[in-house]
Protein backbone atom coordinates (compact mmCIF):
# COMPACT_ATOMS: atom_id res chain seq x y z
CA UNK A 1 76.12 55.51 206.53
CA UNK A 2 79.68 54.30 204.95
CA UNK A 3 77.59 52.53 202.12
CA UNK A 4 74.48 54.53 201.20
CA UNK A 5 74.13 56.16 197.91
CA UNK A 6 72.76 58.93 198.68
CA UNK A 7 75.03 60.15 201.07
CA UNK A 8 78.13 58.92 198.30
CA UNK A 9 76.52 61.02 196.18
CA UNK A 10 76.02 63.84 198.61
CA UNK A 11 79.85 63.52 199.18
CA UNK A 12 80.74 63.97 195.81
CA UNK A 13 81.85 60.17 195.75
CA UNK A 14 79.63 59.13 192.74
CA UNK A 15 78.73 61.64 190.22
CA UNK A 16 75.07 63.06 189.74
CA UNK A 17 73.41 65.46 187.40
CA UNK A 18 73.11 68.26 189.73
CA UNK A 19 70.62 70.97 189.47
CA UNK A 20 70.90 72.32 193.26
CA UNK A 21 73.30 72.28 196.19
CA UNK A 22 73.35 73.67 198.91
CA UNK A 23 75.22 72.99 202.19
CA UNK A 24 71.89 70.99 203.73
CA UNK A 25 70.28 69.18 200.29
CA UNK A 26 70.91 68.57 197.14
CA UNK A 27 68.94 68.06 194.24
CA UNK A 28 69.87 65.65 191.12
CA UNK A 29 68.11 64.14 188.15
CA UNK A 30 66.84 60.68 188.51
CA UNK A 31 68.54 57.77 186.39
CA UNK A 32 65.02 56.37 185.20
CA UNK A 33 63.08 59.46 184.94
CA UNK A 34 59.34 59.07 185.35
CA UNK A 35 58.34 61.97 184.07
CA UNK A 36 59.67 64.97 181.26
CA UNK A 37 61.45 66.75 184.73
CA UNK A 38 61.86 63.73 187.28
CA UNK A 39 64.54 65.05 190.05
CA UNK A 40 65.53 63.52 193.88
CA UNK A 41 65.89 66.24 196.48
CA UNK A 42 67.87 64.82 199.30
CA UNK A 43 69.04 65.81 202.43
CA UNK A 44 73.32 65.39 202.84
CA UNK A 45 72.76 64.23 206.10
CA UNK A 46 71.13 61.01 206.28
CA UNK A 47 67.84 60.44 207.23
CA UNK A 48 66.91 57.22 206.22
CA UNK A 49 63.02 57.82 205.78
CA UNK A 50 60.02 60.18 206.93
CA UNK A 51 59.37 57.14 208.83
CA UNK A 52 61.93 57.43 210.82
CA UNK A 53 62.62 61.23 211.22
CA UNK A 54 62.61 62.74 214.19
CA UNK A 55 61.09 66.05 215.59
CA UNK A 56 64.64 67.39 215.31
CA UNK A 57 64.79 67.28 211.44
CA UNK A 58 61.71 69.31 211.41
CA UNK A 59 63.44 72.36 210.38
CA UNK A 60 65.48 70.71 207.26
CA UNK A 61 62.36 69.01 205.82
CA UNK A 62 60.34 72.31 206.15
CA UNK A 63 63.31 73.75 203.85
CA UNK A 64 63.56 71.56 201.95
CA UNK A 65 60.06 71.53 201.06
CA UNK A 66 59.71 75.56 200.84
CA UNK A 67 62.86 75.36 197.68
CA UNK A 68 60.84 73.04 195.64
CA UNK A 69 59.32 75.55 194.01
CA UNK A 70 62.41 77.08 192.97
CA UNK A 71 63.69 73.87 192.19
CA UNK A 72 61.34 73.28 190.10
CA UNK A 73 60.74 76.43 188.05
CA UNK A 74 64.55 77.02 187.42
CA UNK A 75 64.43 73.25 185.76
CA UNK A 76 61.71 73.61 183.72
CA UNK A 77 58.29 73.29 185.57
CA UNK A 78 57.26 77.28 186.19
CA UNK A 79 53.75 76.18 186.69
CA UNK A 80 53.74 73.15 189.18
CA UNK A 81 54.68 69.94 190.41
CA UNK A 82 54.19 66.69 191.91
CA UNK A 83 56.13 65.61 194.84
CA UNK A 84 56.46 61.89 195.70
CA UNK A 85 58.15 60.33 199.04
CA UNK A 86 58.23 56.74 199.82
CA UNK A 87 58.79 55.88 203.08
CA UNK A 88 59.83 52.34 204.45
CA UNK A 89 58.85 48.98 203.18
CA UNK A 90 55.10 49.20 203.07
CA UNK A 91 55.68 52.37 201.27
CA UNK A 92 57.69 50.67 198.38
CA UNK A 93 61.08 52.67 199.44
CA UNK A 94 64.07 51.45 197.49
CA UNK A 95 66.69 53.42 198.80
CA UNK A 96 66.72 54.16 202.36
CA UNK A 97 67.73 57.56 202.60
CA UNK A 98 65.06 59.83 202.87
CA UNK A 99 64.59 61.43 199.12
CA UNK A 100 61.62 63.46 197.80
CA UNK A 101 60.97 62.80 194.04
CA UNK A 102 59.76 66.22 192.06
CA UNK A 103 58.08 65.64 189.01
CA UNK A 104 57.01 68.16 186.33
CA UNK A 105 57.09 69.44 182.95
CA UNK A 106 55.33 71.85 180.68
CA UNK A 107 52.30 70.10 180.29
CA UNK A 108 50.37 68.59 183.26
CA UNK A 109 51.07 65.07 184.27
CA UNK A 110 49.18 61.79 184.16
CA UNK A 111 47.19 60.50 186.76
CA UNK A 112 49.05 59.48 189.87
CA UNK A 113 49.88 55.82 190.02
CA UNK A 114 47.35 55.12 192.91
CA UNK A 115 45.99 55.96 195.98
């Protein structure tokens, strides 16, 4: 999509914090961080939500699911995480390309908002 953020951002168009990239994802630090480590993990090519993914993408989201560990740990959260993704409206999704928010830190978080 010719004017989704993410995907500017995946192209390089608008500058990010990066702390991974590969050739399928990339992961970036949030502008209003939510928590001491609060990074979006992204696919480059756009999927616009886990609502609307298809059995195809299957294998992407399985990797990109298996490197948040890494991810994580190499940014400052060796000993867990939390793992947020918002999907369509009902789901509260702001930006509609499918993005998984890590959050973490050295000490455990607070409560999740609700559920």
């Amino acid at each position: 999509m010719s004017d989704c953020l993410f995907c500017k951002i995946a192209k390089g168009e608008i500058p990010a914090k990066k702390v991974f990239e590969d050739e399928e994802m990339l992961a970036f630090y949030d502008l209003h961080p939510r928590a001491p480590l609060h990074l979006l993990v992204i696919p480059k090519r756009h999927i616009e939500s886990l609502a609307t993914a298809e059995p195809s993408d299957a294998e992407l989201l399985g990797r990109m699911m298996t490197r948040l560990r890494g991810i994580a740990a190499d940014n400052g959260s060796p000993n867990g995480f939390r793992t947020v993704v918002n999907s369509g409206k009902v789901g509260r999704q702001e930006v509609y390309h499918l993005h998984i928010h890590l959050l973490g830190g050295s000490e455990p978080l607070g409560a999740p908002a609700s559920f």
